[in-house]
N, C-alpha and C. Protein backbone atom coordinates (compact mmCIF):
# COMPACT_ATOMS: atom_id res chain seq x y z
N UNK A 1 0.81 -1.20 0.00
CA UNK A 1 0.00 0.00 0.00
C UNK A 1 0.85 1.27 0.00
N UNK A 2 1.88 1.45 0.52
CA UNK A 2 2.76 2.44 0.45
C UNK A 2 3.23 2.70 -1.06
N UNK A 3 3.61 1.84 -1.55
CA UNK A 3 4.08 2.42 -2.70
C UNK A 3 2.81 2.95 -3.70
N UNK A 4 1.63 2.21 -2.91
CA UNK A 4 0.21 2.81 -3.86
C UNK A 4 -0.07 4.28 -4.02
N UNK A 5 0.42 4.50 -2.43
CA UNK A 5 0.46 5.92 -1.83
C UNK A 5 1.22 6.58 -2.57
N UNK A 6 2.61 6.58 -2.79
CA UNK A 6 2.99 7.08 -3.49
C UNK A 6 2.72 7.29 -4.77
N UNK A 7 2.52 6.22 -5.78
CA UNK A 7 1.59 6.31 -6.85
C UNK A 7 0.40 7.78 -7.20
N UNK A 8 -0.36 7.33 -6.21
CA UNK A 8 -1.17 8.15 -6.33
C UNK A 8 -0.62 9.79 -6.04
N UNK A 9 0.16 9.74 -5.19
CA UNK A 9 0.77 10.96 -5.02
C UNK A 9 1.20 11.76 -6.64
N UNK A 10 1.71 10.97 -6.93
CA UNK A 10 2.42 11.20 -8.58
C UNK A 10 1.57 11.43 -9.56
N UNK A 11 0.25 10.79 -9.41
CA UNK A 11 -0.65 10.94 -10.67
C UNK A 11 -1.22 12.16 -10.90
N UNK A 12 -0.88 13.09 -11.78
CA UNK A 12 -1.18 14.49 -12.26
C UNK A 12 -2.88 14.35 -12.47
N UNK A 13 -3.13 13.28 -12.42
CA UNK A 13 -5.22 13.29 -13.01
C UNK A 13 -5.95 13.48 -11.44
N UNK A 14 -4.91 13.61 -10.43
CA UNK A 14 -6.11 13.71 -8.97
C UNK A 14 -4.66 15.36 -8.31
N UNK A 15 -5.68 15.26 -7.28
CA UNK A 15 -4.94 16.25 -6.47
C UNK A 15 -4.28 16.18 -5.15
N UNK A 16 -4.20 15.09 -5.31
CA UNK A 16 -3.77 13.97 -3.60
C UNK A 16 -2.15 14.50 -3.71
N UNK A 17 -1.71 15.72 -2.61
CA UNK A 17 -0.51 15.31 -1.53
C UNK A 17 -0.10 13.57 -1.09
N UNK A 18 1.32 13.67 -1.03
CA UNK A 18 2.07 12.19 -0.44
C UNK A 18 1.11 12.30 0.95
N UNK A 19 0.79 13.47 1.77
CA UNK A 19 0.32 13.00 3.36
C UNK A 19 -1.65 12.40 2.78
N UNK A 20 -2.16 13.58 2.04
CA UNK A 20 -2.92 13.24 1.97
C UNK A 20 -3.29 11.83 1.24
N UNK A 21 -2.47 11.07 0.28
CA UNK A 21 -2.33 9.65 -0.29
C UNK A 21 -2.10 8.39 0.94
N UNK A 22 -1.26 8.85 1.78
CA UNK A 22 -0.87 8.06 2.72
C UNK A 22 -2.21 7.56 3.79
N UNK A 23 -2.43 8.72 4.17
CA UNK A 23 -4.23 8.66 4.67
C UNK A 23 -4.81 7.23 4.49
N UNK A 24 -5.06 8.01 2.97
CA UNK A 24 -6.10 6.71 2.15
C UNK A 24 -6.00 5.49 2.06
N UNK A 25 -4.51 5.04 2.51
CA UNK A 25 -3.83 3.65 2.87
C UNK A 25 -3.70 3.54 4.37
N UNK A 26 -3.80 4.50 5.18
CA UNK A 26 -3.76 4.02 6.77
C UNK A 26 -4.73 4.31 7.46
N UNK A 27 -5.05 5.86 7.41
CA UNK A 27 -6.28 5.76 8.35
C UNK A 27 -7.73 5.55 7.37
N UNK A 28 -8.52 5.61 6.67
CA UNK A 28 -9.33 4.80 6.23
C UNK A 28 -9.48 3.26 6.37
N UNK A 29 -8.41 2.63 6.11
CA UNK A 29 -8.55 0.87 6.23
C UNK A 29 -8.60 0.89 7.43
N UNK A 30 -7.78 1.35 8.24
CA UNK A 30 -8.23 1.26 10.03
C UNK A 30 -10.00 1.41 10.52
N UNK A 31 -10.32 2.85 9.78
CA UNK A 31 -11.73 3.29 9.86
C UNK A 31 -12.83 1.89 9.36
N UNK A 32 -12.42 1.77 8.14
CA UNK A 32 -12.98 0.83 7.74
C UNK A 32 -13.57 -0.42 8.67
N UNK A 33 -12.21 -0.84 9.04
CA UNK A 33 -12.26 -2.45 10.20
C UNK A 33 -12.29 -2.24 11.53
N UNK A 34 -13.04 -0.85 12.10
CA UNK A 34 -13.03 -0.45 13.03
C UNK A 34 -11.92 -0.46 14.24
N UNK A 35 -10.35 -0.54 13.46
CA UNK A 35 -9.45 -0.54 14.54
C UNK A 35 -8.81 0.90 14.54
N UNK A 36 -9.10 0.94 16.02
CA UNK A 36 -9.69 2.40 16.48
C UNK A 36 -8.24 3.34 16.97
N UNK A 37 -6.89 1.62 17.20
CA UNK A 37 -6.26 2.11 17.89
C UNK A 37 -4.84 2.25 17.20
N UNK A 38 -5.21 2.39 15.43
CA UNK A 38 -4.22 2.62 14.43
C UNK A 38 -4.81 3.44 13.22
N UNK A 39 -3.96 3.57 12.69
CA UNK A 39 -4.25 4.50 11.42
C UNK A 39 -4.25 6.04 11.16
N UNK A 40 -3.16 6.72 12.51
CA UNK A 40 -2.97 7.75 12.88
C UNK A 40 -1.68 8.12 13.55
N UNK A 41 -1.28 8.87 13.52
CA UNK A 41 -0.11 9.29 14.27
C UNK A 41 -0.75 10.32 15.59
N UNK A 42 -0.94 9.74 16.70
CA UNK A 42 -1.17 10.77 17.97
C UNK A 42 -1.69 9.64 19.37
N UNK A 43 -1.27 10.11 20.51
CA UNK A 43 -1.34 9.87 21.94
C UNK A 43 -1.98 8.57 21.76
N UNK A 44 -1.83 7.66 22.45
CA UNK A 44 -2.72 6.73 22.88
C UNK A 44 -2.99 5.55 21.57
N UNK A 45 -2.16 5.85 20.48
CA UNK A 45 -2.63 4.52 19.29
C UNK A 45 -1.49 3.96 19.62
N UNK A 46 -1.18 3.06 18.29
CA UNK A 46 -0.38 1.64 18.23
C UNK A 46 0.86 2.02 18.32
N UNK A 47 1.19 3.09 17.30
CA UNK A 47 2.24 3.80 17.29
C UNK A 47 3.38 2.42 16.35
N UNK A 48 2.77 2.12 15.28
CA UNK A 48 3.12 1.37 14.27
C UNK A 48 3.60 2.40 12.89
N UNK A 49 4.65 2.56 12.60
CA UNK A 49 5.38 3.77 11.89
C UNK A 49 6.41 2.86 10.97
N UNK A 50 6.58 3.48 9.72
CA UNK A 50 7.25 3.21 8.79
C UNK A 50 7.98 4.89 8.34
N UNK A 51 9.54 4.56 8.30
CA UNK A 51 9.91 5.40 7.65
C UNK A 51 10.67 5.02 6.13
N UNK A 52 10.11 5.87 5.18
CA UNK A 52 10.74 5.64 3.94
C UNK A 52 11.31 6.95 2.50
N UNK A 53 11.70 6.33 1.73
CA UNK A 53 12.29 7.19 0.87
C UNK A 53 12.12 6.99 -0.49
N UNK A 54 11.76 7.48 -1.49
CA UNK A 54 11.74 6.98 -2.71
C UNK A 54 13.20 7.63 -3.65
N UNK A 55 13.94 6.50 -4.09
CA UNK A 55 15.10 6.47 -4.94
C UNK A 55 14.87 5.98 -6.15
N UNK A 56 15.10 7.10 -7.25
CA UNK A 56 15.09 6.36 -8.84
C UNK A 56 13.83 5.03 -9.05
N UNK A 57 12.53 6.14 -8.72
CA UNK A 57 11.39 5.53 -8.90
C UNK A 57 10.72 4.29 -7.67
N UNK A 58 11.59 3.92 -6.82
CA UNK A 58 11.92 2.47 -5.49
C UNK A 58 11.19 3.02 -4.53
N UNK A 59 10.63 2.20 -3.66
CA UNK A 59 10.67 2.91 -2.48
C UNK A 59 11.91 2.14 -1.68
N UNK A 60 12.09 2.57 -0.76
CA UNK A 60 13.18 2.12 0.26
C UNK A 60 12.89 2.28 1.39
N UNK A 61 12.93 1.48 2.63
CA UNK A 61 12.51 1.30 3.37
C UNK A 61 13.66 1.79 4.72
N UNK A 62 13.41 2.61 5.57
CA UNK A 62 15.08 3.15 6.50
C UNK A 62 14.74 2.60 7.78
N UNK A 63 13.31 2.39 8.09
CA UNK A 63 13.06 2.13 9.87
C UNK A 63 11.65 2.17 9.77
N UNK A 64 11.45 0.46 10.52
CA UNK A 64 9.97 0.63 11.08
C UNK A 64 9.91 0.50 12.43
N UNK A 65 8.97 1.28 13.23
CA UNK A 65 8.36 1.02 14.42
C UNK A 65 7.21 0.43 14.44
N UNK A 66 7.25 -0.79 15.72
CA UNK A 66 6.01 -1.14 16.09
C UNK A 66 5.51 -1.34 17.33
N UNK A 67 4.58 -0.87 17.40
CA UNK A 67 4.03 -0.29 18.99
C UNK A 67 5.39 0.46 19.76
N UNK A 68 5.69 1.45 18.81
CA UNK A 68 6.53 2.47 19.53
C UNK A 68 8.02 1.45 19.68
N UNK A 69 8.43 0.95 19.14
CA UNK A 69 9.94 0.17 19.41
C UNK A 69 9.95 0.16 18.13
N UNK A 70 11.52 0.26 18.15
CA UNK A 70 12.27 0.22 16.52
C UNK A 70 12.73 -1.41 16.35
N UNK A 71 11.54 -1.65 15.39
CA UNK A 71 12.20 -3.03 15.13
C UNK A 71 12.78 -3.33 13.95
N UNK A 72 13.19 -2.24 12.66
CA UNK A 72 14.14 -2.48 11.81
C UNK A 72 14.82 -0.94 11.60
């Protein structure tokens, strides 16, 4: 889904920002399946985080957190 995000970020036919694309892959599917306690960045959620980068079209992946601990 991330790289969808990005995708969509890129496509000149919509008006979707990378934050606002990212959304549409985290907090909606959360909304969706009623899990209440992801799909956001703030106080009191999962605190499940991906950091990444896009290189020569790639994404690349630098550090994920889950439930607030760096596990890569």
């Amino acid at each position: 889904l991330l790289d969808a995000a990005f995708r969509v970020a890129d496509d000149d036919a919509n008006r979707f920002t990378l934050p606002q694309a990212i959304r549409l892959v985290t907090r909606n599917p959360a909304r969706a399946l009623n899990l209440d306690d992801r799909g956001v960045i703030a106080e009191g959620k999962r605190a499940d985080l991906v950091l990444a980068h896009r290189k020569s079209g790639n994404i690349h992946i630098d550090h994920v957190w889950r439930q607030g601990k760096r596990v890569f």
